[in-house]
N, C-alpha and C. Protein backbone atom coordinates (compact mmCIF):
# COMPACT_ATOMS: atom_id res chain seq x y z
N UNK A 1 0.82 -1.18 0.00
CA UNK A 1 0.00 0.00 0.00
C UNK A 1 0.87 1.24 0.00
N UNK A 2 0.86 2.14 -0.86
CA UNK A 2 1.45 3.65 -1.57
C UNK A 2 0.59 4.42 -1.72
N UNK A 3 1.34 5.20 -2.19
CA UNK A 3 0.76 6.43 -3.03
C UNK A 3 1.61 5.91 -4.41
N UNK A 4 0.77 6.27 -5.44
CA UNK A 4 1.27 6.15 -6.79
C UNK A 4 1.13 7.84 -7.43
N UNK A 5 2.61 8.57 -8.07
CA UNK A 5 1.74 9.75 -8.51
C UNK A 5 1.60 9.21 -10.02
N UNK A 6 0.48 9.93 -11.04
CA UNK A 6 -0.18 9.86 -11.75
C UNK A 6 -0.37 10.78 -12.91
N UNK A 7 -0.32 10.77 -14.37
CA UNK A 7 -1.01 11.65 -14.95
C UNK A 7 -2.62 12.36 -15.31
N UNK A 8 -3.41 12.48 -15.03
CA UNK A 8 -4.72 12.12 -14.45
C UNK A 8 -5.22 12.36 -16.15
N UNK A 9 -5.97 11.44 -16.33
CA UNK A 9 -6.60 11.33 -17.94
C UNK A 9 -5.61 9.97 -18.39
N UNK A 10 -5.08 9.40 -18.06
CA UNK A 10 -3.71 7.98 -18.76
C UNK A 10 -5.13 7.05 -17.83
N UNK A 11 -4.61 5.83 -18.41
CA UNK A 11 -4.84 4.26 -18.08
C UNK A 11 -4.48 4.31 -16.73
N UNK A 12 -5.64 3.43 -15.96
CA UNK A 12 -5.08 3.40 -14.56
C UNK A 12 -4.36 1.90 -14.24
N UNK A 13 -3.16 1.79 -13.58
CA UNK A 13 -2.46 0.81 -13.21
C UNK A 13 -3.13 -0.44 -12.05
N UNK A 14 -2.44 -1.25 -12.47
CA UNK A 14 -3.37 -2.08 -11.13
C UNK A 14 -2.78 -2.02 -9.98
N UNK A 15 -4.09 -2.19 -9.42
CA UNK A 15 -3.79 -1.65 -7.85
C UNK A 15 -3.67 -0.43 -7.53
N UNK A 16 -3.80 0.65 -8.75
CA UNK A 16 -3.73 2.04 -8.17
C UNK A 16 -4.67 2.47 -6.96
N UNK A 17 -5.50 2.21 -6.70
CA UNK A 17 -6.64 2.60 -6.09
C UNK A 17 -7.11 3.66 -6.58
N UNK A 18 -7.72 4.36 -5.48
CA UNK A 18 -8.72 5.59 -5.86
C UNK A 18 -7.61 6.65 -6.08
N UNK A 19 -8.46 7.25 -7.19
CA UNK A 19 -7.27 8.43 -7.75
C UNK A 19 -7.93 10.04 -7.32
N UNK A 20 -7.14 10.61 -6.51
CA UNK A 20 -7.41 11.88 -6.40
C UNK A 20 -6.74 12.80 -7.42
N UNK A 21 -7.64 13.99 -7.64
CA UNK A 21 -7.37 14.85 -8.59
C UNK A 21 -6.65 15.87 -8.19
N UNK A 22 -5.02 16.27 -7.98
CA UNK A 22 -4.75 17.57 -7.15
C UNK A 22 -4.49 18.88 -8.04
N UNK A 23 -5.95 19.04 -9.34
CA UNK A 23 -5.56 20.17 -9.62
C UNK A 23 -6.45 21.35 -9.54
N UNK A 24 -6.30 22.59 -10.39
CA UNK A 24 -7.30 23.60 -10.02
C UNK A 24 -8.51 23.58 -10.13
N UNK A 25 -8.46 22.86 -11.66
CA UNK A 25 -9.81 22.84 -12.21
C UNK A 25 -9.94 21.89 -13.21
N UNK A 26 -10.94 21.47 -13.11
CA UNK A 26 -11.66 19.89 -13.68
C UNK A 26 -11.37 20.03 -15.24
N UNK A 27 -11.25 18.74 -15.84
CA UNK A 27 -11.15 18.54 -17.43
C UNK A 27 -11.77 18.80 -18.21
N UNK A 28 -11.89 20.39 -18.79
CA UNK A 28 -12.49 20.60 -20.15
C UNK A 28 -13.12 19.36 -20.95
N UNK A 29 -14.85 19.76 -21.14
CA UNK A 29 -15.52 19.63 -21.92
C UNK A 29 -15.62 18.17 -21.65
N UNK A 30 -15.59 17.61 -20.09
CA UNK A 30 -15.57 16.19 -19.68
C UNK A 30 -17.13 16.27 -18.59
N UNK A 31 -18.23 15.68 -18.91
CA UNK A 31 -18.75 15.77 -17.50
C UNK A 31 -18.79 15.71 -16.51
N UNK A 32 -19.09 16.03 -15.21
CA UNK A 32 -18.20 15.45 -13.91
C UNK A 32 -18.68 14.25 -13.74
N UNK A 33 -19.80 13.50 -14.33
CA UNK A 33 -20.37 12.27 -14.27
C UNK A 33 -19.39 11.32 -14.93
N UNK A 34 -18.17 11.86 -15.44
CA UNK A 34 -16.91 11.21 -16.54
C UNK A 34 -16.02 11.07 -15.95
N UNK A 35 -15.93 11.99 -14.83
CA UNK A 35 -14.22 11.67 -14.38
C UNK A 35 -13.31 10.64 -14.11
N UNK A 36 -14.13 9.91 -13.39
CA UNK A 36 -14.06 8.51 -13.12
C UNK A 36 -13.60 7.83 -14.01
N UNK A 37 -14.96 7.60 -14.84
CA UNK A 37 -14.87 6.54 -16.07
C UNK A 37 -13.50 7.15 -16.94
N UNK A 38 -13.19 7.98 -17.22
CA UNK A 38 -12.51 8.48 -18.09
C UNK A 38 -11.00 8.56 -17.67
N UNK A 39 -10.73 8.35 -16.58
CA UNK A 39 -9.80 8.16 -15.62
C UNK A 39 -9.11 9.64 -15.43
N UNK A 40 -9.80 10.42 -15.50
CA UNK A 40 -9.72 10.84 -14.59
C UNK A 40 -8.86 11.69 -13.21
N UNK A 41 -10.51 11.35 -12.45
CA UNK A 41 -10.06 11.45 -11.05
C UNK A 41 -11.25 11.00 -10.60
N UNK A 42 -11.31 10.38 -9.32
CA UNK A 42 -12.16 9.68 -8.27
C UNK A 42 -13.03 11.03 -7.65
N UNK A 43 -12.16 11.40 -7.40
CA UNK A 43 -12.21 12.87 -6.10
C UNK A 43 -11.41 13.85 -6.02
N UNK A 44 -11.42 15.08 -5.78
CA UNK A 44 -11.01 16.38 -6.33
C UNK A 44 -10.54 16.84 -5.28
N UNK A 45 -9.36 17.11 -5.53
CA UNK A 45 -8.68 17.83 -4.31
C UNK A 45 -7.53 19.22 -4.79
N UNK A 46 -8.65 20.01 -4.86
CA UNK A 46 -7.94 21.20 -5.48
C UNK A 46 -7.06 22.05 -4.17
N UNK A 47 -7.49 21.59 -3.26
CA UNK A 47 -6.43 22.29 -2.16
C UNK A 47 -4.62 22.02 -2.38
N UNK A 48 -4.60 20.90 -2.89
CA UNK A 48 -3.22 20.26 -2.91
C UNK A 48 -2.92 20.73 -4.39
N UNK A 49 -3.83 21.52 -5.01
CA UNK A 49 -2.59 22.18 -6.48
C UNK A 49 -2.40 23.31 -6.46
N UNK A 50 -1.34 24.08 -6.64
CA UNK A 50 -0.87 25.57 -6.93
C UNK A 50 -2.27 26.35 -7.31
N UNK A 51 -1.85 27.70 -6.57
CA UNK A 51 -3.03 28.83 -6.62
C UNK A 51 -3.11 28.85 -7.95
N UNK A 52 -4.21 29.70 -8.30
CA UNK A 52 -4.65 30.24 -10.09
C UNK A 52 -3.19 30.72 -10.27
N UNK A 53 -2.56 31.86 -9.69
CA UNK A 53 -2.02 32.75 -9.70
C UNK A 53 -0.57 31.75 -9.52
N UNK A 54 -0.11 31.36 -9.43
CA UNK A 54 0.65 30.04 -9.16
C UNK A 54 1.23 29.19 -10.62
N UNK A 55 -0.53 28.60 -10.93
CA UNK A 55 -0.20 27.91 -12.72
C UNK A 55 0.32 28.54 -13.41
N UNK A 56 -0.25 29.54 -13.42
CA UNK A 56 0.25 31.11 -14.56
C UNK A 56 2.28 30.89 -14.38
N UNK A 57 2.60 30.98 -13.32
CA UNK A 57 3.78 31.08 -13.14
C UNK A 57 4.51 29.77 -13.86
N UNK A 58 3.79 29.33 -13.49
CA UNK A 58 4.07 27.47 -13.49
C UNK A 58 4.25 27.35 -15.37
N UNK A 59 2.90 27.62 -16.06
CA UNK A 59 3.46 27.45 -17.62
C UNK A 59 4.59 28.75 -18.24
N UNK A 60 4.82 29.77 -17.79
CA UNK A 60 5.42 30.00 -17.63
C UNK A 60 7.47 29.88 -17.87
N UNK A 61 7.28 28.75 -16.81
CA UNK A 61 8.53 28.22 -16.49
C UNK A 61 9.31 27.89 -16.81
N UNK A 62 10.05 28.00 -18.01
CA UNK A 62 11.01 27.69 -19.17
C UNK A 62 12.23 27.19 -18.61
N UNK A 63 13.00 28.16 -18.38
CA UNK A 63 14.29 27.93 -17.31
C UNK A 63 14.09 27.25 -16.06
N UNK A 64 15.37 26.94 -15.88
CA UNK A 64 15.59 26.29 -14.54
C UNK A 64 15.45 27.30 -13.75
N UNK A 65 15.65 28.56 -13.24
CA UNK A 65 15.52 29.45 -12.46
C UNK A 65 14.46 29.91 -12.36
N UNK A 66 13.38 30.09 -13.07
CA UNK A 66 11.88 29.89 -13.32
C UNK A 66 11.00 29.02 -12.40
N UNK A 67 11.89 27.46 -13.10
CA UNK A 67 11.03 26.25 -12.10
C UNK A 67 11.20 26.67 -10.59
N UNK A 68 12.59 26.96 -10.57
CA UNK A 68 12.75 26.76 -8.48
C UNK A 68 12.21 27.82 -8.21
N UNK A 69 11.96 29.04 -8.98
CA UNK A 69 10.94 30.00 -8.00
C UNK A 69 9.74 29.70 -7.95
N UNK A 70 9.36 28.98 -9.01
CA UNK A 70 7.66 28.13 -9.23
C UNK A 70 7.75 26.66 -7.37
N UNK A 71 8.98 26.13 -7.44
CA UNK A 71 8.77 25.32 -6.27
C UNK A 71 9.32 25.35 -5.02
N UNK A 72 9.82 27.00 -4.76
CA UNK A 72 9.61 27.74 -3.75
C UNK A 72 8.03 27.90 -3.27
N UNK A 73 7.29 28.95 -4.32
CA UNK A 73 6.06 29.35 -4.16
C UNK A 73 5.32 28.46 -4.11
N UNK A 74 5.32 27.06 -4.32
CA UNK A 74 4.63 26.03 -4.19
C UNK A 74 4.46 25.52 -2.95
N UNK A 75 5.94 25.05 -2.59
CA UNK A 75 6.03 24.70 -0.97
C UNK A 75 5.55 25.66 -0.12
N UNK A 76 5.10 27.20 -0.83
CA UNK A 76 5.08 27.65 0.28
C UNK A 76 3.58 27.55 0.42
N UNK A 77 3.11 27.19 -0.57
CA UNK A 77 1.39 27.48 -0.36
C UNK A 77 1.65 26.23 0.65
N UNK A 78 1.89 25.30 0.35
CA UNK A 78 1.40 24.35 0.96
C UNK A 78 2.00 24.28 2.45
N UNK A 79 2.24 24.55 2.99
CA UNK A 79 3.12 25.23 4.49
C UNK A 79 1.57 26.01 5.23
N UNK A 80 0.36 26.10 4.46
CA UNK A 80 -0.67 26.52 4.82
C UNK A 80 -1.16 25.76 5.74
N UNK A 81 -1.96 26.11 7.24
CA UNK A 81 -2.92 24.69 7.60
C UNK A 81 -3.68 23.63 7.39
N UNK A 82 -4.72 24.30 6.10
CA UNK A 82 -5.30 23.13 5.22
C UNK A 82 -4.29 22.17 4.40
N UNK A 83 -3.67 22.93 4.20
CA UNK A 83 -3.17 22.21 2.87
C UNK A 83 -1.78 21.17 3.85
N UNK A 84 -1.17 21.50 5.00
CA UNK A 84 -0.15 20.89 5.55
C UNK A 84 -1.41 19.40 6.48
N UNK A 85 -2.60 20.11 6.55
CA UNK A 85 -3.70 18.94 7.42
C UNK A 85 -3.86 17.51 6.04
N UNK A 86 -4.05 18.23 5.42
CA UNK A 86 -4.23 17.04 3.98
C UNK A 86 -3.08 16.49 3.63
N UNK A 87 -1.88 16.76 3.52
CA UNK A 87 -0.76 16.58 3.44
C UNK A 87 -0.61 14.91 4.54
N UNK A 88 -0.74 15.46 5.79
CA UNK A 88 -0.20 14.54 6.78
C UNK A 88 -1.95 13.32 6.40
N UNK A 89 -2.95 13.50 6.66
CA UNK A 89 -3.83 12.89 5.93
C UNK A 89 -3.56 11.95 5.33
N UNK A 90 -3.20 12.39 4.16
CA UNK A 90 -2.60 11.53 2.69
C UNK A 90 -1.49 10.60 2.97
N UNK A 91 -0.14 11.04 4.02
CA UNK A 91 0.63 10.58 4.68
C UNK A 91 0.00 9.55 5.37
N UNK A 92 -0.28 9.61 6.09
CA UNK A 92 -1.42 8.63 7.41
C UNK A 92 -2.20 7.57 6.26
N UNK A 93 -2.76 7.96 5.81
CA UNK A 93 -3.51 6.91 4.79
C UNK A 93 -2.88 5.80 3.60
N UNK A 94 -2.02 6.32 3.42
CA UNK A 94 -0.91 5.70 2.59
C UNK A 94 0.04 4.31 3.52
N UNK A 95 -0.01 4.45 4.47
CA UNK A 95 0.39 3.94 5.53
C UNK A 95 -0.76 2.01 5.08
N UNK A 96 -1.95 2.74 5.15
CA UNK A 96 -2.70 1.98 5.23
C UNK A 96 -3.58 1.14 3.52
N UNK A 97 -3.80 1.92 2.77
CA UNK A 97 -4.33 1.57 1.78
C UNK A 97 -3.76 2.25 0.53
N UNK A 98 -3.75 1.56 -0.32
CA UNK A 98 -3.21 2.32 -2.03
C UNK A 98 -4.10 3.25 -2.56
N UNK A 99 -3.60 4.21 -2.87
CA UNK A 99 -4.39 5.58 -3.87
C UNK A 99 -3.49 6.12 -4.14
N UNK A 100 -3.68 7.23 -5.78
CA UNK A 100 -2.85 7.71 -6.24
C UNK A 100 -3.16 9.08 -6.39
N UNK A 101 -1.98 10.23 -6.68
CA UNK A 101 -2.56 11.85 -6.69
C UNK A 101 -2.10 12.11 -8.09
N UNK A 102 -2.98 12.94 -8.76
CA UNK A 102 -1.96 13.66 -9.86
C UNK A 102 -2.64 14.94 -10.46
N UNK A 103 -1.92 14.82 -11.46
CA UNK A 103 -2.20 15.91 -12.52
C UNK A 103 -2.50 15.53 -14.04
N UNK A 104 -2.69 16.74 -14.54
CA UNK A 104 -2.76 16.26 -16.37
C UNK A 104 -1.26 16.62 -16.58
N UNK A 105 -0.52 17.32 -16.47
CA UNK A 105 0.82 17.75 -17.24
C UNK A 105 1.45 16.27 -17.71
N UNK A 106 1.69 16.64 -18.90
CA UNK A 106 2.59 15.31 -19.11
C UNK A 106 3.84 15.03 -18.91
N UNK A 107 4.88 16.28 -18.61
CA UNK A 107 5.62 16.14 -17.98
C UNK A 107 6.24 16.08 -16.51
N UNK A 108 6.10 14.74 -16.10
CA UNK A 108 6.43 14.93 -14.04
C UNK A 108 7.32 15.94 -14.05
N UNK A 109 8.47 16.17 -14.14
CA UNK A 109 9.39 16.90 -13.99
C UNK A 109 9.20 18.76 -13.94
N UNK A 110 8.39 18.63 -14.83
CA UNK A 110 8.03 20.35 -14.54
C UNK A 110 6.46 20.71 -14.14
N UNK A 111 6.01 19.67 -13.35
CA UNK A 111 4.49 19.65 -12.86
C UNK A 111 5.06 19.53 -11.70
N UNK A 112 4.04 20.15 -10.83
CA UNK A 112 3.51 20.25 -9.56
C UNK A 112 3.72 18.97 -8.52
N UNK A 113 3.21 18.44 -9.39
CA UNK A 113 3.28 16.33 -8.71
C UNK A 113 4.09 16.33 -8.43
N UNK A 114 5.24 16.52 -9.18
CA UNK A 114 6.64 16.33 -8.31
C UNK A 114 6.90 16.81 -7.20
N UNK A 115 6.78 17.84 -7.24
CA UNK A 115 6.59 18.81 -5.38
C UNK A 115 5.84 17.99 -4.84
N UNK A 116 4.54 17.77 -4.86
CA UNK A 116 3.50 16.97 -4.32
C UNK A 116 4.35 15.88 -4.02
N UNK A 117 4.84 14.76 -4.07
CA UNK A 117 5.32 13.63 -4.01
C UNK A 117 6.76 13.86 -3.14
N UNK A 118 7.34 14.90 -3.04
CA UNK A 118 8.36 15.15 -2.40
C UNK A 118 7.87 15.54 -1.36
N UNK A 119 6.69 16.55 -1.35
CA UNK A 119 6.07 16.76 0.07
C UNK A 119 5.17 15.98 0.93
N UNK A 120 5.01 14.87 0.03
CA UNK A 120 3.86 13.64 0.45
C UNK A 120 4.95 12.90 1.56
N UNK A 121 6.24 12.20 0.67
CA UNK A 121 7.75 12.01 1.63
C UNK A 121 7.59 12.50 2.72
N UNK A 122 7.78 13.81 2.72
CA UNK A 122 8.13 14.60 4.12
C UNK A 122 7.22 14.53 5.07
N UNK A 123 5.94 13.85 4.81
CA UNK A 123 5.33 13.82 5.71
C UNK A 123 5.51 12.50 6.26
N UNK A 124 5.76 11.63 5.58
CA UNK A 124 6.22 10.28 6.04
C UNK A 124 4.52 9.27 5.20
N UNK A 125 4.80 10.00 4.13
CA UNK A 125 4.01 8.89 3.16
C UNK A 125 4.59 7.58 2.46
N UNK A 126 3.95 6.75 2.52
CA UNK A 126 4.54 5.51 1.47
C UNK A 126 4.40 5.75 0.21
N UNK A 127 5.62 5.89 -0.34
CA UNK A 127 5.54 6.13 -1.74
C UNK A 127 6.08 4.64 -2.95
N UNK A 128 5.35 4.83 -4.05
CA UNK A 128 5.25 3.96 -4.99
C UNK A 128 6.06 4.21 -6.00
């Protein structure tokens, strides 16, 4: 039992479990009666993705000096109470049963998830 991170809309793996969605806003021109089926996301957890004001920065991000100020400002949202309560949450639960978090970006490396998954760690999540 892990956390698996995820591209959210790809084929789901076995054993992924339930897939949470950690981004701002839901998949264009998908019903929310689709998410699921369509893979989605299970359940929406927009607390755990970068502010509006945040993404902007985020596509953005060309350079390397770009990204680390994008995952400065990231860590720092999440250093918030809600967002550090869900954090340890996700931590705690991972412990116990498989589910996965993600995003649409297709690249891990300059998406959010990656922070996410480094900060999932720090809380003392089981990672996949």
């Amino acid at each position: 039992m892990a956390i698996r991170v995820v591209q959210l809309g790809t084929p789901r793996g076995r054993g992924e479990g339930l897939r949470l969605g950690t981004v701002r806003r839901p998949p264009r021109g998908v019903r929310k009666t689709e998410y699921a089926s369509r893979n989605f996301y299970d359940v929406w957890l927009p607390e755990l993705a970068p502010s509006e004001e945040l993404v902007k920065v985020a596509l953005l991000a060309g350079e390397a000096r770009a990204w680390q100020a994008f995952v400065k400002r990231y860590r720092d949202e999440m250093k918030r109470p809600p967002a550090t309560r869900l954090l340890g949450l996700l931590a705690a639960l991972s412990q116990h049963t498989a589910f996965s978090v993600g995003c649409y970006c297709a690249n891990e490396a300059r998406c959010h998830r990656s922070v996410l998954k480094a900060l999932l760690g720090e809380h003392g999540a089981r990672l996949e």
